[in-house]
Every structure is written in structure tokens, then in C-alpha cells.
Protein backbone atom coordinates (compact mmCIF):
# COMPACT_ATOMS: atom_id res chain seq x y z
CA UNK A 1 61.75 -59.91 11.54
CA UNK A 2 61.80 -56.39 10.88
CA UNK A 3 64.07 -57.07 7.74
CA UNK A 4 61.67 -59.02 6.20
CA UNK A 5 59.29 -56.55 6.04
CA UNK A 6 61.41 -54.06 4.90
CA UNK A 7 62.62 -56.42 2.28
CA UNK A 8 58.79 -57.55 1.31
CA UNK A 9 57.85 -53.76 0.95
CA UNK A 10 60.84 -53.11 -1.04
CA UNK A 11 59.83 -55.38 -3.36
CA UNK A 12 56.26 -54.41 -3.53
CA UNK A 13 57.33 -50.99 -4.24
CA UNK A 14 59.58 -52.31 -6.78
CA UNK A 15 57.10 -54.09 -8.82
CA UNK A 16 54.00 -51.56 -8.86
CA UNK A 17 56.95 -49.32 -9.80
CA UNK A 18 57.42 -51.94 -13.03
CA UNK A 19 53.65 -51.82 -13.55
CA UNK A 20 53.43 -48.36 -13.57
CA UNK A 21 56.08 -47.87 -16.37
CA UNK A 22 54.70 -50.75 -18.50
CA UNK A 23 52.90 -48.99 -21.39
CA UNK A 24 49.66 -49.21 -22.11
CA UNK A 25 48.03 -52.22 -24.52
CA UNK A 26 46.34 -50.60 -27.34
CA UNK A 27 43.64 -53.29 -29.12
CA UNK A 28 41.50 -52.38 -32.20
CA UNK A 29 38.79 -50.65 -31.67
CA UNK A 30 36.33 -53.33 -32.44
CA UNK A 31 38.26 -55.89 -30.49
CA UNK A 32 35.52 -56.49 -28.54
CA UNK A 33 33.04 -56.59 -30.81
CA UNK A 34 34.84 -59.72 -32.38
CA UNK A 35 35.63 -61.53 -29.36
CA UNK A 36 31.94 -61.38 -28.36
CA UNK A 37 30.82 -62.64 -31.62
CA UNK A 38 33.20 -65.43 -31.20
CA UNK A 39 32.25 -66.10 -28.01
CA UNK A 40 28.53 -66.74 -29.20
CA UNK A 41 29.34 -68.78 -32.14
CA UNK A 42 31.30 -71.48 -29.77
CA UNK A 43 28.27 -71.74 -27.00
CA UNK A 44 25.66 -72.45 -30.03
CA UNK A 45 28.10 -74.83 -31.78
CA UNK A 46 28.82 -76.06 -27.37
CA UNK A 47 25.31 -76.22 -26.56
CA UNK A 48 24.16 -78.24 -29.93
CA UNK A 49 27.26 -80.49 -29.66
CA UNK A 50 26.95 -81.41 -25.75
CA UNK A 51 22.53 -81.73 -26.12
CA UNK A 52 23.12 -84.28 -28.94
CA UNK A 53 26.50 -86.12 -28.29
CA UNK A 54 27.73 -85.15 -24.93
CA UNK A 55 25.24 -84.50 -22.64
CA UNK A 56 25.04 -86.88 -20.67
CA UNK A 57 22.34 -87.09 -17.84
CA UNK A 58 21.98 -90.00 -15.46
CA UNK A 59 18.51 -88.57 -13.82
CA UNK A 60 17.37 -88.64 -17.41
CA UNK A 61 18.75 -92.05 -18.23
CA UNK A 62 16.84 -93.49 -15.59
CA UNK A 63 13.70 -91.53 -16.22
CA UNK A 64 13.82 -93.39 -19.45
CA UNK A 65 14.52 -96.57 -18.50
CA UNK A 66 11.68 -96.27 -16.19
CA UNK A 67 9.30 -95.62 -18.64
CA UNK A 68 10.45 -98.33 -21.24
CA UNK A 69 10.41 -100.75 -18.32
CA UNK A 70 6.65 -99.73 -17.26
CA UNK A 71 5.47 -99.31 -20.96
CA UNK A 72 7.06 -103.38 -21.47
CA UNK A 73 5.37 -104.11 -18.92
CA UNK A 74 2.11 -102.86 -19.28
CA UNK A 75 1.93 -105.02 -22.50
CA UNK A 76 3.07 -108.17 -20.77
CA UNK A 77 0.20 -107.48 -18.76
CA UNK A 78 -2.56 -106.43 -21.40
CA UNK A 79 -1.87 -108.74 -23.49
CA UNK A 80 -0.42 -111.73 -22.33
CA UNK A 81 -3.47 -111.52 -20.40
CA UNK A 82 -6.37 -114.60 -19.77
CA UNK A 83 -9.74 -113.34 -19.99
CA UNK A 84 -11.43 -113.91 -16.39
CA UNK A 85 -14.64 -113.31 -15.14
CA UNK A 86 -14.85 -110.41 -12.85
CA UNK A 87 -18.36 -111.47 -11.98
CA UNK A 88 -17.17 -115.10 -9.94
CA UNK A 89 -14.21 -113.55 -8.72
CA UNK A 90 -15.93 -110.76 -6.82
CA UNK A 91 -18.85 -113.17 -6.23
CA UNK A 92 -16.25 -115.26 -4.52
CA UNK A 93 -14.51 -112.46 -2.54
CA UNK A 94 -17.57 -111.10 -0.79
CA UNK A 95 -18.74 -114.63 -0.24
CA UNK A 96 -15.28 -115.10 1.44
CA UNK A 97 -15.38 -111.71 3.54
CA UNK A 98 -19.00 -112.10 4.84
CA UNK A 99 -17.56 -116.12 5.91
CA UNK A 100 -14.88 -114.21 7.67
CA UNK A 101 -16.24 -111.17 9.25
CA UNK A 102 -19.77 -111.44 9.27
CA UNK A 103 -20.03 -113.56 12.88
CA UNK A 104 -21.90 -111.68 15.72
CA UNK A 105 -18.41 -111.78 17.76
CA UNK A 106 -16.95 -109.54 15.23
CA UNK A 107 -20.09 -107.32 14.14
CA UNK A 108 -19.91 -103.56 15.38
CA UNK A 109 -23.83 -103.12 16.00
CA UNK A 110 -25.80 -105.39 18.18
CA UNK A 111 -28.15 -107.36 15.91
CA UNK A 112 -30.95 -107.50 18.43
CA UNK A 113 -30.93 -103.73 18.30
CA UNK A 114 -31.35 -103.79 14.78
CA UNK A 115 -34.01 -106.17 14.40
CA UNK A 116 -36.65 -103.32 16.44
């Protein structure tokens, strides 16, 4: 066990020793300067390319396929649409709740108290 740890620093030592005499990479001095530029010319051509072609979003697929469905069917509804009188319908309604609710075994208040 020992060995191998001799052995494993040996070999550590020996390659920092390699990186140590490797000389030094000299670039251009405006290197950098071009490689940044670059660099911003592909994310605008990127970012154009993947919002029109690529870019796919399933949230906003289905935001719009929500909307196309409720906008179709909002004009089934408007007009596809009988005219109806509003007038007999909620004539017919109330008639229908008072029928229902209005006995004395379902009214809150005691009548005879309200008659006084």
C-alpha cells in the first residue's frame, strides 16, 4: 500500500514537473477582442434562429390553443345563437323558486310575526 503512494506521488511530481517546463502560449494581442465579437455575433444569429424556427415551447403551445379554442367557441355561442326572451325565462324561474321555497315549512321568519 505504501508503494502505491509512492508510485502516485512520483507521478504527480513527474507531471507538474512537465507542466512547469511547457512554454508559455503567446496569442495576439487582440485575441480576445475577436473571440468576444464572435461570440456575440453567434448568440444574435442563436437567439433570432431558435425565437423563429426552433424555439419550441409547449406552455406556449397550449396557451394558444387555449385561446383559439375559447375564441371558436365564443362564436359558436354568439352567433349560432336563438334569440330568447330573458323576460319569460326569469319570469319562469322566480315563479319556479317561490313554488319551491316559498312554503311556511321552509320560510326563515315566522309569518305571524311579520304580519304585526
Amino acid at each position: 500500500m505504501n508503494r502505491s503512494t509512492e508510485q502516485r506521488n512520483a507521478e504527480v511530481e513527474k507531471t507538474l514537473r512537465i507542466l512547469d517546463d511547457m512554454p508559455r502560449l503567446e496569442v495576439h494581442h487582440l485575441f480576445r477582442a475577436h473571440l468576444m465579437q464572435r461570440i456575440d455575433s453567434l448568440e444574435r444569429t442563436n437567439t433570432l434562429a431558435v425565437a423563429f424556427a426552433g424555439g419550441f415551447n409547449p406552455r406556449l403551445a397550449f396557451m394558444g390553443l387555449l385561446l383559439i379554442l375559447n375564441i371558436a367557441s365564443a362564436m359558436l355561442f354568439f352567433l349560432h345563437e336563438t334569440p330568447q326572451s330573458t323576460v319569460g325565462v326569469s319570469s319562469g324561474l322566480a315563479e319556479s323558486l317561490s313554488e319551491d321555497y316559498g312554503g311556511p315549512a321552509l320560510s326563515y321568519y315566522d309569518q305571524s310575526a311579520a304580519d304585526r
